[in-house]
Protein backbone atom coordinates (compact mmCIF):
# COMPACT_ATOMS: atom_id res chain seq x y z
CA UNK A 1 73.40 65.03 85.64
CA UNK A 2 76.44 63.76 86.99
CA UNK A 3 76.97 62.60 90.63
CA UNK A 4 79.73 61.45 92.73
CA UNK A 5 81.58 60.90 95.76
CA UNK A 6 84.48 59.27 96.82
CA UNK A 7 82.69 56.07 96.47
CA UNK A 8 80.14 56.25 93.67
CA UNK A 9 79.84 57.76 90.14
CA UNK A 10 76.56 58.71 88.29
CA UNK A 11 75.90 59.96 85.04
CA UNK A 12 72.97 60.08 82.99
CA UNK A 13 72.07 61.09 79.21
CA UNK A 14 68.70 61.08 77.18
CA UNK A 15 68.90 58.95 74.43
CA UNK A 16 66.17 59.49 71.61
CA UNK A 17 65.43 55.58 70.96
CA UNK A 18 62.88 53.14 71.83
CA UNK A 19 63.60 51.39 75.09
CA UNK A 20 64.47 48.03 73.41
CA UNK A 21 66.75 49.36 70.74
CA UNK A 22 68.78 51.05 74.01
CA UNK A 23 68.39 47.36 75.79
CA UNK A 24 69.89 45.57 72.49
CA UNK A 25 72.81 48.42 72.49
CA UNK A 26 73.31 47.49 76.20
CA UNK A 27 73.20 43.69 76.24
CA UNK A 28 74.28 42.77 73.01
CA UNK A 29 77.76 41.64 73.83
CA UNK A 30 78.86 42.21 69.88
CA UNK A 31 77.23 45.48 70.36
CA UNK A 32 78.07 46.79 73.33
CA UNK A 33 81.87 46.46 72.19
CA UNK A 34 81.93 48.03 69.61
CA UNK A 35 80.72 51.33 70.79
CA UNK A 36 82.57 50.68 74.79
CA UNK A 37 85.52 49.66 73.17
CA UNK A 38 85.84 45.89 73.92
CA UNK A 39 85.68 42.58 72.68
CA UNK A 40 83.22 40.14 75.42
CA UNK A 41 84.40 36.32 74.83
CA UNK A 42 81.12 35.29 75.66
CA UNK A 43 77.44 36.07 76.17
CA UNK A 44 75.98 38.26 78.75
CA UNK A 45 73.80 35.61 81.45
CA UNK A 46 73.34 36.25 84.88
CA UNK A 47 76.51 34.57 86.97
CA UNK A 48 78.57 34.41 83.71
CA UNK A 49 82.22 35.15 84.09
CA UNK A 50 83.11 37.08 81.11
CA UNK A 51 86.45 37.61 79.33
CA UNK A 52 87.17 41.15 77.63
CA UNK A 53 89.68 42.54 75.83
CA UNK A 54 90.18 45.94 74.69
CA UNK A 55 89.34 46.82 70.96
CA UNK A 56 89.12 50.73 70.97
CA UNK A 57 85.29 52.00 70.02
CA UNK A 58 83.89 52.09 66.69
CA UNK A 59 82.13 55.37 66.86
CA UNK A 60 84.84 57.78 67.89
CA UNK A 61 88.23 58.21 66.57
CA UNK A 62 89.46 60.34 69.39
CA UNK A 63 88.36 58.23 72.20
CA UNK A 64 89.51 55.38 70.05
CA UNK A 65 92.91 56.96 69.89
CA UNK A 66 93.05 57.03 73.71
CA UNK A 67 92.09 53.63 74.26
CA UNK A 68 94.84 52.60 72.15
CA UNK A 69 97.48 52.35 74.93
CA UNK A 70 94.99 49.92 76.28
CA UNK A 71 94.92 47.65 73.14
CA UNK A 72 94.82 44.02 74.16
CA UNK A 73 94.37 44.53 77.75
CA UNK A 74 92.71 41.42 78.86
CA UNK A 75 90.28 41.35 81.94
CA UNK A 76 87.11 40.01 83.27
CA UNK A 77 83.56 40.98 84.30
CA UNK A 78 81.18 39.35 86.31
CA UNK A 79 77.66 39.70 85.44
CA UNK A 80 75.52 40.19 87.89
CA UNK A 81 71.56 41.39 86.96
CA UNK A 82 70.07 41.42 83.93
CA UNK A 83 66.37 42.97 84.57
CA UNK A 84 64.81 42.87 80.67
CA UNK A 85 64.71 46.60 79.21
CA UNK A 86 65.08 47.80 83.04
CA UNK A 87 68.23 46.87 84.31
CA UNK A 88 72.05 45.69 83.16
CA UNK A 89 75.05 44.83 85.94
CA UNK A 90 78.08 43.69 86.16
CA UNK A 91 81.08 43.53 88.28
CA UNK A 92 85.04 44.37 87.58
CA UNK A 93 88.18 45.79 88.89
CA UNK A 94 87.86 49.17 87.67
CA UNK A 95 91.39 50.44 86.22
CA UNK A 96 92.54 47.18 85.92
CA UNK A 97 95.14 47.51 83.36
CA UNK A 98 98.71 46.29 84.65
CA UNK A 99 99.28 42.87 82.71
CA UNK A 100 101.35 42.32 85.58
CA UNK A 101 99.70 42.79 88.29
CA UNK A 102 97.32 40.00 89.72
CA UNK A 103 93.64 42.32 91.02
CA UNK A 104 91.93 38.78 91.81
CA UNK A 105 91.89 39.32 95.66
CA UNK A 106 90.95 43.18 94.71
CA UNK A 107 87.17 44.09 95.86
CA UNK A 108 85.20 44.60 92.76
CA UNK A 109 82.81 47.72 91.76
CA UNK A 110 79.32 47.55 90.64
CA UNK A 111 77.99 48.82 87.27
CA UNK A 112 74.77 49.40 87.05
CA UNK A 113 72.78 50.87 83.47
CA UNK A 114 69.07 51.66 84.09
CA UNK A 115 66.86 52.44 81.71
CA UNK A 116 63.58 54.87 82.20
CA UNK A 117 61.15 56.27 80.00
CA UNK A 118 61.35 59.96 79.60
CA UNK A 119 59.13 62.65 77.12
CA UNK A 120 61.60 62.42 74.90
CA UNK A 121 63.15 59.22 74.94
CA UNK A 122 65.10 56.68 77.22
CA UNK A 123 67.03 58.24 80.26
CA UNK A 124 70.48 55.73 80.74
CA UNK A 125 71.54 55.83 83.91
CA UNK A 126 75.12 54.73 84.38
CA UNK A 127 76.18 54.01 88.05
CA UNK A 128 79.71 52.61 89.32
CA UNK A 129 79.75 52.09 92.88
CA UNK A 130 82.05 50.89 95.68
CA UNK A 131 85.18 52.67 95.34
CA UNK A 132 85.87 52.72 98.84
CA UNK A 133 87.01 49.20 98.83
CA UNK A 134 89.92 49.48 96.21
CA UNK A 135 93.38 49.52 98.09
CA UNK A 136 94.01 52.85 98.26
CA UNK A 137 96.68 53.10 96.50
CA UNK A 138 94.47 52.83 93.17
CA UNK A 139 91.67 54.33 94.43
CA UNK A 140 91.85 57.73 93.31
CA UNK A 141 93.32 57.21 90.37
CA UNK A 142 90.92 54.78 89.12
CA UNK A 143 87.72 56.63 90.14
CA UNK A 144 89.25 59.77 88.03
CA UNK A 145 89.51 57.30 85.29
CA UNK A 146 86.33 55.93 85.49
CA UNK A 147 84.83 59.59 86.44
CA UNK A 148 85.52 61.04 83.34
CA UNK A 149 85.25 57.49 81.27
CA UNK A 150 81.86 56.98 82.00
CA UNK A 151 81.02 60.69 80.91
CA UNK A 152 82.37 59.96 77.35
CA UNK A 153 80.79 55.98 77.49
CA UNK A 154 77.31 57.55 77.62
CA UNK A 155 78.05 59.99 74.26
CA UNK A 156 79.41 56.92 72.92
CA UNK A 157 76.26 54.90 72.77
CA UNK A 158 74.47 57.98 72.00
CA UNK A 159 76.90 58.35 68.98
CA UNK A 160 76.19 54.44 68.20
CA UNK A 161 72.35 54.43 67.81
CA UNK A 162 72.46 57.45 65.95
CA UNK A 163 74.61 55.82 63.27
CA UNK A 164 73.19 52.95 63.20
CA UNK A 165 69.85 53.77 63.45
CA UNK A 166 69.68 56.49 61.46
């Protein structure tokens, strides 16, 4: 059910897979990019600095298609928790995607995926917070990105363990 504000974005999705084939889809760096869309230069630890650049997903050509004007689009994340099967975070400059433009002395916002057991599955929880601290004149714009990006992220993994694990 999706949630928001001016400063946070929630959404959440049921995904019919164990909880530690969700975990490997989530912290798998080779894995996560290919379904989010990215290419991580390095692995996923706790304090790693991590540079990304943008591939376009593997599991849907439309979304692919849109992330195309993005192609090559170099920026960082900061990992922040990694809970085993529970809990995945990082942080980044959301809408980051000016080559020329320098977002290092930009706040950052929080991603957070949960996982929780559920009757029929895993419930991913996807949670973006701290909007509030982007300048403002990038604010809106990139939490109406990210709103409806992370609503089409969470069919994308869905789409990826059902290919894959099918």
């Amino acid at each position: 059910m999706p949630t928001s504000t001016t400063d946070r974005i929630e959404k959440s999705i049921v995904l019919r897979a164990t909880r530690a084939r969700v975990w490997r889809a989530l912290t798998d760096p080779t894995e996560f990019g290919e379904w989010f869309g990215m290419r991580f230069e390095a692995p996923f630890t706790p304090g790693a600095r991590v540079p990304v650049v943008v591939v376009g997903t593997t599991v849907d050509a439309a979304v692919a298609a849109a992330q195309r004007q993005y192609a090559g689009v170099r920026y960082e994340i900061a990992i922040e928790r990694i809970e085993p099967q529970s809990l995945f975070s990082f942080r980044w400059h959301p809408g980051a995607t000016d080559p020329t433009v320098d977002y290092s002395s930009e706040p950052t916002t929080l991603v957070q995926f949960t996982l929780d057991d559920v009757a029929d599955g895993v419930r991913l929880t996807v949670t973006e917070s701290g909007f509030d601290g982007i300048p403002a004149a990038r604010r809106a714009g990139a939490f109406a990105e990210n709103e409806q990006g992370w609503g089409l992220v969470i069919t994308l993994i869905m789409k990826h363990l059902a290919a894959h694990d099918a």
